[in-house]
Protein backbone atom coordinates (compact mmCIF):
# COMPACT_ATOMS: atom_id res chain seq x y z
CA UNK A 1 120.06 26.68 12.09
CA UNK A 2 120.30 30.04 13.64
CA UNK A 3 117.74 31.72 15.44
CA UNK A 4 117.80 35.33 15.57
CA UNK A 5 115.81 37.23 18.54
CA UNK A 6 112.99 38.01 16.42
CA UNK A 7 112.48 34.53 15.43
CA UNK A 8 112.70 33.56 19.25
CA UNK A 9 110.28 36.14 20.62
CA UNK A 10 107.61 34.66 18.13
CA UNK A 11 108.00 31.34 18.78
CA UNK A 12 107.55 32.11 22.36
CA UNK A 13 104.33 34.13 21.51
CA UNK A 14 102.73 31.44 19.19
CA UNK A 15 103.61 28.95 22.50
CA UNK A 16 101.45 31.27 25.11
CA UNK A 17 98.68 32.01 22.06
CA UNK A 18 98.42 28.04 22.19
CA UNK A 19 98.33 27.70 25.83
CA UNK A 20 95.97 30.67 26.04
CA UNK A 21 93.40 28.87 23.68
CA UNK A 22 93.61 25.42 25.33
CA UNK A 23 93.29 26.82 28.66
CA UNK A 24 90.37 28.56 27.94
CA UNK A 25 88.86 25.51 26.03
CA UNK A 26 88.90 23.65 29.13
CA UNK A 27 87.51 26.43 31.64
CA UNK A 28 84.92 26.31 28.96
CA UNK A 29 84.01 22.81 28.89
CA UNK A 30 84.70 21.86 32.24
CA UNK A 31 85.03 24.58 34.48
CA UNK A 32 84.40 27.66 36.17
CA UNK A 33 82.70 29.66 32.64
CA UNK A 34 80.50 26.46 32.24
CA UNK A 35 79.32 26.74 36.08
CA UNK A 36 78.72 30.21 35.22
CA UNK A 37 76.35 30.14 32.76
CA UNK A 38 74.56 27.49 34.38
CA UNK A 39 73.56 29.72 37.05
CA UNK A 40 72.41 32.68 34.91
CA UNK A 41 70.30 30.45 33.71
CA UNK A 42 68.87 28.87 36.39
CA UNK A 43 68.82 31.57 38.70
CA UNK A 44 66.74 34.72 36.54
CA UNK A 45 66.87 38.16 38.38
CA UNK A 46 63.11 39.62 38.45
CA UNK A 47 62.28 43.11 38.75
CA UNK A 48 59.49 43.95 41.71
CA UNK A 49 56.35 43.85 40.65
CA UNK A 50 54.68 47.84 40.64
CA UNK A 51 53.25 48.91 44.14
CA UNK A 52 49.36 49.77 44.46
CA UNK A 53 46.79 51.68 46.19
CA UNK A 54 49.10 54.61 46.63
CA UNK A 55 46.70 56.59 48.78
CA UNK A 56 47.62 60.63 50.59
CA UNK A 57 46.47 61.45 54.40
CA UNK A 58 47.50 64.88 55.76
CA UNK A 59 47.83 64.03 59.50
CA UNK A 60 48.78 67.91 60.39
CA UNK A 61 48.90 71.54 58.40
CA UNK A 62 52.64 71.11 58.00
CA UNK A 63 52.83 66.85 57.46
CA UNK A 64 51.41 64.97 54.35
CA UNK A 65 51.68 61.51 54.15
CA UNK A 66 51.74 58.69 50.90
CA UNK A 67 51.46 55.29 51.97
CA UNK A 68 51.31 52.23 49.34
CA UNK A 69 51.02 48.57 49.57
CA UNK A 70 54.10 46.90 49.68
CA UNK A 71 55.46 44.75 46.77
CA UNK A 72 57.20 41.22 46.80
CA UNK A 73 60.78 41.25 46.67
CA UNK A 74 61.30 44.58 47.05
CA UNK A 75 64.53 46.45 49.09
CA UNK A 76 63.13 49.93 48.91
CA UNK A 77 60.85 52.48 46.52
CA UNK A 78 61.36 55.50 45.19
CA UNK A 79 58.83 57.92 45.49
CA UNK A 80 58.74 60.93 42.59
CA UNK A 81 56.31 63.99 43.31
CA UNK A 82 55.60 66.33 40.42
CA UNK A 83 53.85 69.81 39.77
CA UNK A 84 53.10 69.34 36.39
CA UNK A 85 51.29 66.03 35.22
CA UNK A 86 53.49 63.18 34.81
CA UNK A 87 51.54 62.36 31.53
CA UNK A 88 51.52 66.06 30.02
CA UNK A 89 55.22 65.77 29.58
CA UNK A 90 55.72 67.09 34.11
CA UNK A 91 58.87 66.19 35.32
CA UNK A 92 59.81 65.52 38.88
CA UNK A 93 60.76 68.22 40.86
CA UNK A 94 61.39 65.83 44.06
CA UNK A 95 62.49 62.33 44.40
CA UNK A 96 63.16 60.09 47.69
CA UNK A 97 64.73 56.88 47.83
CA UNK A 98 62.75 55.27 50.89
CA UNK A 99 64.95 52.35 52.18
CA UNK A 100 62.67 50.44 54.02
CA UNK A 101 65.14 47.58 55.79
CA UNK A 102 64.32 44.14 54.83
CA UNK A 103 62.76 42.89 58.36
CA UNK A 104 59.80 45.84 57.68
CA UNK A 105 58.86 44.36 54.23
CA UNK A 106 58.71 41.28 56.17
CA UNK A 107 56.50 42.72 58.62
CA UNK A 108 52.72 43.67 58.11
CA UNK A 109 53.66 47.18 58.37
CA UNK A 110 52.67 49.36 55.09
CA UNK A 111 55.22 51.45 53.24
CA UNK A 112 55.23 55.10 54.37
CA UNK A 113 56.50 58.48 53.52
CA UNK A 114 55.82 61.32 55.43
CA UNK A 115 56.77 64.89 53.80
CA UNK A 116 56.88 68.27 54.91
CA UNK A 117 55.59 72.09 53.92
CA UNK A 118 54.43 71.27 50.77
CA UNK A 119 52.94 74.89 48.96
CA UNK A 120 49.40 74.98 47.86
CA UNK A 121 48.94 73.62 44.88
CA UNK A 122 48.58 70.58 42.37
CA UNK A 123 50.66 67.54 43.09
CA UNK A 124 50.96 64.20 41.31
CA UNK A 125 52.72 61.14 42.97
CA UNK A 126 54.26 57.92 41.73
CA UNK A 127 56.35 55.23 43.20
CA UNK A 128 57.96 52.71 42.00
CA UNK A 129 59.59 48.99 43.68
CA UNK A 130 63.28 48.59 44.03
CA UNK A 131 65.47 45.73 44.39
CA UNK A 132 69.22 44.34 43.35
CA UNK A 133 67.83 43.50 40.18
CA UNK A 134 66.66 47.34 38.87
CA UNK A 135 63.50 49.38 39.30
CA UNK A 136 60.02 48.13 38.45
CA UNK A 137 57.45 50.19 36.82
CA UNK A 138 55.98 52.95 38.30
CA UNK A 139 52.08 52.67 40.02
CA UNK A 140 49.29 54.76 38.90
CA UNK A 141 49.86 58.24 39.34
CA UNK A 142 47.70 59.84 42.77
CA UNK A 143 46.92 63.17 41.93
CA UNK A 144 46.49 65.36 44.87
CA UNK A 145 45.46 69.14 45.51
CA UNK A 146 46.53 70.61 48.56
């Protein structure tokens, strides 16, 4: 029996399909897949839980400060500052990403922001936690005239 080239090349792909599916059969039942989805089980990222008593202090003419109690698990917030309120369809016209390093969550300190030459007016304030997982929900809004 002859076996032209054709005939050859799919013989040779059915052999490496068949490979393909055992090998993957066994990762599956005894190895590194299996392992895998053990541990996203077991091991269930959670979100930071939402930052309170976001409070403003206005230390100088020029300074204004938002502090907030820190959260558990958190690597840094995100503070959003709006002219408009949030609620009344206002959309952030300033946002800061305030990485706070992981030995001052640790600490007793309390998260801080200062900001600068803000114009007379209406402001509302939110934050929100931050870790590897994703964003938690944002705190109460502080509404603020200065």
């Amino acid at each position: 029996m002859n076996f032209t080239s054709k005939h050859k090349l799919l013989i040779i792909t059915i052999i490496i399909l068949l490979i393909l599916i055992i090998f993957s059969f066994i990762l599956t039942k005894f190895g590194a897949f299996k392992n895998f989805q053990q541990d996203t089980k077991d091991n269930k990222c959670k979100l930071p839980p939402v930052p309170t008593n976001l409070r403003y202090k206005r230390p100088s003419h020029l300074n204004h400060q938002l502090k907030w109690n820190k959260t558990s698990n958190a690597t840094h917030y995100k503070l959003y500052c709006y002219r408009e309120n949030p609620f009344k369809g206002g959309l952030p016209f300033y946002t800061d990403d305030t990485s706070i390093h992981h030995n001052y969550l640790d600490s007793k300190e309390i998260p801080l922001l200062t900001l600068a030459s803000l114009e007379p007016g209406n402001y509302w304030f939110r934050v929100r936690a931050i870790n590897d997982c994703g964003e938690g929900e944002f705190s109460d809004p502080l509404s603020v005239t200065i």
